[in-house]
Protein backbone atom coordinates (compact mmCIF):
# COMPACT_ATOMS: atom_id res chain seq x y z
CA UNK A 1 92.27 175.21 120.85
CA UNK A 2 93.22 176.61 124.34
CA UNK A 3 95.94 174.44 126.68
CA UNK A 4 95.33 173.66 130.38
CA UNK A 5 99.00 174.42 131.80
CA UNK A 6 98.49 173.05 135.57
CA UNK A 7 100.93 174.58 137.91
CA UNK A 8 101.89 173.25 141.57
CA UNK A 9 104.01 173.50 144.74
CA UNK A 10 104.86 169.87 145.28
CA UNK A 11 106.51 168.42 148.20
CA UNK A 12 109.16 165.74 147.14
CA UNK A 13 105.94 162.77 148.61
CA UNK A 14 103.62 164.69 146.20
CA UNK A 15 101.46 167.20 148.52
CA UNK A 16 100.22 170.19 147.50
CA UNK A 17 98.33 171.22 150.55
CA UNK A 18 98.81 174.89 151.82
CA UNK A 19 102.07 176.01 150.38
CA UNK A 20 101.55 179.16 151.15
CA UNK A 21 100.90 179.87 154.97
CA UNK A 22 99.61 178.25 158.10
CA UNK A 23 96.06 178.68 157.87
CA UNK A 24 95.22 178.40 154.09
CA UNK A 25 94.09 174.27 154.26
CA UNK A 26 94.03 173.10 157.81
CA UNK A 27 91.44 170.39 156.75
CA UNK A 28 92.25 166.94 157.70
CA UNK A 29 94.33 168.35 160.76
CA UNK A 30 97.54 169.18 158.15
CA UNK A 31 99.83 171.29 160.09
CA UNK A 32 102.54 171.98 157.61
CA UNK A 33 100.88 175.19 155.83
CA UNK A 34 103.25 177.11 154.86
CA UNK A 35 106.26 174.46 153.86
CA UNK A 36 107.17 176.36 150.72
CA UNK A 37 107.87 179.93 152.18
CA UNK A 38 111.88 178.81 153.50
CA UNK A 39 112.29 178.01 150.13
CA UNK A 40 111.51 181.41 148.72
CA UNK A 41 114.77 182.94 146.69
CA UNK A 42 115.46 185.35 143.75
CA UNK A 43 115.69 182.32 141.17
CA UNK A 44 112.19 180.65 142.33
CA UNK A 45 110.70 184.14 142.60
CA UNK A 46 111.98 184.74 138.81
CA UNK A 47 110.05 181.74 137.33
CA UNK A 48 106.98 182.83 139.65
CA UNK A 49 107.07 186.29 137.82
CA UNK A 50 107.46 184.22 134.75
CA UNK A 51 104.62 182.35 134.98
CA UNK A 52 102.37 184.97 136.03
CA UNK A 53 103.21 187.25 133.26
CA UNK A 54 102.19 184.31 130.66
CA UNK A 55 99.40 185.64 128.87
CA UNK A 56 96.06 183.41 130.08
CA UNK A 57 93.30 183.00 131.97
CA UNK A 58 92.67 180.67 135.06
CA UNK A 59 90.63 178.07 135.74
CA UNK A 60 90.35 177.45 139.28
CA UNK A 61 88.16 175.36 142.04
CA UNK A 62 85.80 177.19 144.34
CA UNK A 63 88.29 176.94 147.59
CA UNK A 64 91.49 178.86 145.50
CA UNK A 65 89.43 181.23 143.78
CA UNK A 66 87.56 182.51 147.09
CA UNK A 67 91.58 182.94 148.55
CA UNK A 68 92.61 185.18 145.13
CA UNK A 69 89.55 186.83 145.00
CA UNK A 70 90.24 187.70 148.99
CA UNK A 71 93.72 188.22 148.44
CA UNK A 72 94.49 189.66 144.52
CA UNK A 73 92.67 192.73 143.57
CA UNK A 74 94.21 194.51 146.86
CA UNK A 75 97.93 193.79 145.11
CA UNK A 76 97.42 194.75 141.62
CA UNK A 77 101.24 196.15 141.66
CA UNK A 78 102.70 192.22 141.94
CA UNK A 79 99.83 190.18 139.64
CA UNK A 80 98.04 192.65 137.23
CA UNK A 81 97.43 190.23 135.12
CA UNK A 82 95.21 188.46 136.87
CA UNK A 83 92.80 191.42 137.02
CA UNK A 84 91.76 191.26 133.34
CA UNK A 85 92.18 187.92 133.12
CA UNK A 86 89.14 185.87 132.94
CA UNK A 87 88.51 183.87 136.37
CA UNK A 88 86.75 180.24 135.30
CA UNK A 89 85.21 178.94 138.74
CA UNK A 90 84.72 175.28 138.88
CA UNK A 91 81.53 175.60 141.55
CA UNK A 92 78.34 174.10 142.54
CA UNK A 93 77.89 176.60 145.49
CA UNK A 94 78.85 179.83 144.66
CA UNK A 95 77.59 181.72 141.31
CA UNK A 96 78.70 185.38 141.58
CA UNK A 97 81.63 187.57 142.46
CA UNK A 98 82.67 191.48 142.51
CA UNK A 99 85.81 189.87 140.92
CA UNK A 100 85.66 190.26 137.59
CA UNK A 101 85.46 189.06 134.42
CA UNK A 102 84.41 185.39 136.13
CA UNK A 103 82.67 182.04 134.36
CA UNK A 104 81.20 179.70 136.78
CA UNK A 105 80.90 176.25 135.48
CA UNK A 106 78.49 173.84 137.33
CA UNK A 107 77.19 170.46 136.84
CA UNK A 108 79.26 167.97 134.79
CA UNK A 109 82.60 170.15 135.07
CA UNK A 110 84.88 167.55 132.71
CA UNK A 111 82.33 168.06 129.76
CA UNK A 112 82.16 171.66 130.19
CA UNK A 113 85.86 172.21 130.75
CA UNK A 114 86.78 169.97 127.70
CA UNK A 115 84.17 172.52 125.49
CA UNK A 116 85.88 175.17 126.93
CA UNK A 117 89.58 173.51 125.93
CA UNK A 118 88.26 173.60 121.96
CA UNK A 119 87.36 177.28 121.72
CA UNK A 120 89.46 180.23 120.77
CA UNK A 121 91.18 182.03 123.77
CA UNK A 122 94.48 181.97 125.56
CA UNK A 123 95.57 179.47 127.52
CA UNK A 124 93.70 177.95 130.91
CA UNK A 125 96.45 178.33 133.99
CA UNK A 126 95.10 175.46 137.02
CA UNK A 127 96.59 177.24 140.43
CA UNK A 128 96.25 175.19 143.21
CA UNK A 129 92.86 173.58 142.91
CA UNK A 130 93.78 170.20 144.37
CA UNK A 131 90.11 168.84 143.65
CA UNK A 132 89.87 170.35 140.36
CA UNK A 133 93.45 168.59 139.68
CA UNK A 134 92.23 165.60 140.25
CA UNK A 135 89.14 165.71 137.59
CA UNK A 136 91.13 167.31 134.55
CA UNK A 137 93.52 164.52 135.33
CA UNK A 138 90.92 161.53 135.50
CA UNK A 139 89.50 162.92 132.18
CA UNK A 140 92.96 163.60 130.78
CA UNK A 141 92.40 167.00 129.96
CA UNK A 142 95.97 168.10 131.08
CA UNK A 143 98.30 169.21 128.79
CA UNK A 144 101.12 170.52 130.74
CA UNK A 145 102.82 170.46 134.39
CA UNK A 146 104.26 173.16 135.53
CA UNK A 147 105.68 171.99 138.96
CA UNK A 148 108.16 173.32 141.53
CA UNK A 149 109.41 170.51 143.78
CA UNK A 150 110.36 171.46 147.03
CA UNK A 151 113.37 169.78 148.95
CA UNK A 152 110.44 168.06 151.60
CA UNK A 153 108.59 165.31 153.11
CA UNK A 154 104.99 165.92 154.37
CA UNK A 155 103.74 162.53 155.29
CA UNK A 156 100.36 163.44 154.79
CA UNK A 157 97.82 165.57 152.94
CA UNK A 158 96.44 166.22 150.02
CA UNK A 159 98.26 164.72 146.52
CA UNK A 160 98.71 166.33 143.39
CA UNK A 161 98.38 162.64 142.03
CA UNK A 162 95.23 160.79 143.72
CA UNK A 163 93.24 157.51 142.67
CA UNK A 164 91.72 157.94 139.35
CA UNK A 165 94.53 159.48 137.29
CA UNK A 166 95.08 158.38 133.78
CA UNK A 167 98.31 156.71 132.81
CA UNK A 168 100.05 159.49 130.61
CA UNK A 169 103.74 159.88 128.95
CA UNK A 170 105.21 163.56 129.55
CA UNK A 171 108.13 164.77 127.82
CA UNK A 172 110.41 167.70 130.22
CA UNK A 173 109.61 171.31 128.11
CA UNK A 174 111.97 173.46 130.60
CA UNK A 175 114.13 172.83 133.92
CA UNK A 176 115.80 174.53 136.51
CA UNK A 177 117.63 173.64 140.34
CA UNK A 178 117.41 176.95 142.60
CA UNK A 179 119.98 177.68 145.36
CA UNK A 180 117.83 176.54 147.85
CA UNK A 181 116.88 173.00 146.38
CA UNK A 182 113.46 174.07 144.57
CA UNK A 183 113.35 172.12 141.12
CA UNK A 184 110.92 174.23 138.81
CA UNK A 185 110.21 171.98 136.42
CA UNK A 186 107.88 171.85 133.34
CA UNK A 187 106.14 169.07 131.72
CA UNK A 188 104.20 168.49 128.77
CA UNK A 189 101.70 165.66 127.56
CA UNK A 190 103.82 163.15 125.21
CA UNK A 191 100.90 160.55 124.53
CA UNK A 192 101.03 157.31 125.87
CA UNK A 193 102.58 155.49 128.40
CA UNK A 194 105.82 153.87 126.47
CA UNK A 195 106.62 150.32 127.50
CA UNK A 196 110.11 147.83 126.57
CA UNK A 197 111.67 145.13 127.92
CA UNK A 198 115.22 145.11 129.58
């Protein structure tokens, strides 16, 4: 049975809206894009490299995997990985790529991503993919949070937790504080919610 291992730049109110420059999600006028790059040090760029070198493949929504597609296969030195790795596309709109190996899944995305969970294969890595996010969470099909929680306030944009998400217990797996304030943090699905009295 494969894992879904979700991993996130969070802002310290919970966006995860264009972490990575100006103009990679300007929808809903958010002018912050970019908010994680000040942040960048040897320490958070360590646990990157970490992460990316985990052996899996990605599950992504249509939005994140048109921006890798765009972006990856020109820097093969920093992310080989992610060439062989097989791309899962979470799309209604789109059905083929010169990035390969891909799997578009259409239709009722929870069932087939929850089929997908209970065959043989490595792990399923969830970059970005706020909307995508937001259904493996509503279905609970998240087994792991791999967050890095950036020393900020947005005030607006898009949440890594939205309406809909399942209450859930998480136990911490692996934590770290960088210089700059980042705290790369990793969570795993502990069952349910525990609940006492004082």
């Amino acid at each position: 049975m494969r894992k879904i291992n979700v991993l996130e730049f969070v802002s310290l109110d919970g966006v995860i809206q264009a972490p990575g420059g100006p103009k990679e999600d300007t929808s809903g006028g958010f002018e912050y894009g970019g908010w994680t790059v000040p942040h960048g040090d040897a320490a958070e760029g360590a646990a990157m490299k970490k992460q990316m070198k985990a052996p899996a493949d990605v599950l992504l929504g249509r939005k994140t995997f048109e921006m890798f597609a765009a972006f990856w296969p020109q820097h093969v030195d920093i992310w080989p990985e992610i060439q062989t790795a097989t791309k899962y596309v979470a799309s209604n709109t789109i059905t083929s790529s010169e990035w390969k190996p891909f799997v578009f899944l259409s239709g009722d995305i929870a069932k087939k991503i929850a089929e997908l969970k209970k065959q043989d294969g490595p792990n399923l890595h969830v970059w970005g993919s706020g909307n995508l996010v937001q259904t493996l969470l509503k279905h609970d099909l998240v087994d792991a949070l791999w967050l890095k929680i950036f020393p900020v306030t947005l005030g607006a944009g898009k949440k890594l937790f939205a309406e809909g998400t399942i209450p859930a217990a998480f136990k911490v797996t692996e934590s770290t504080v960088t210089p700059k304030g980042v705290i790369i943090i990793n969570y795993e699905r502990a069952g349910a919610v525990p609940i006492g009295s004082m």
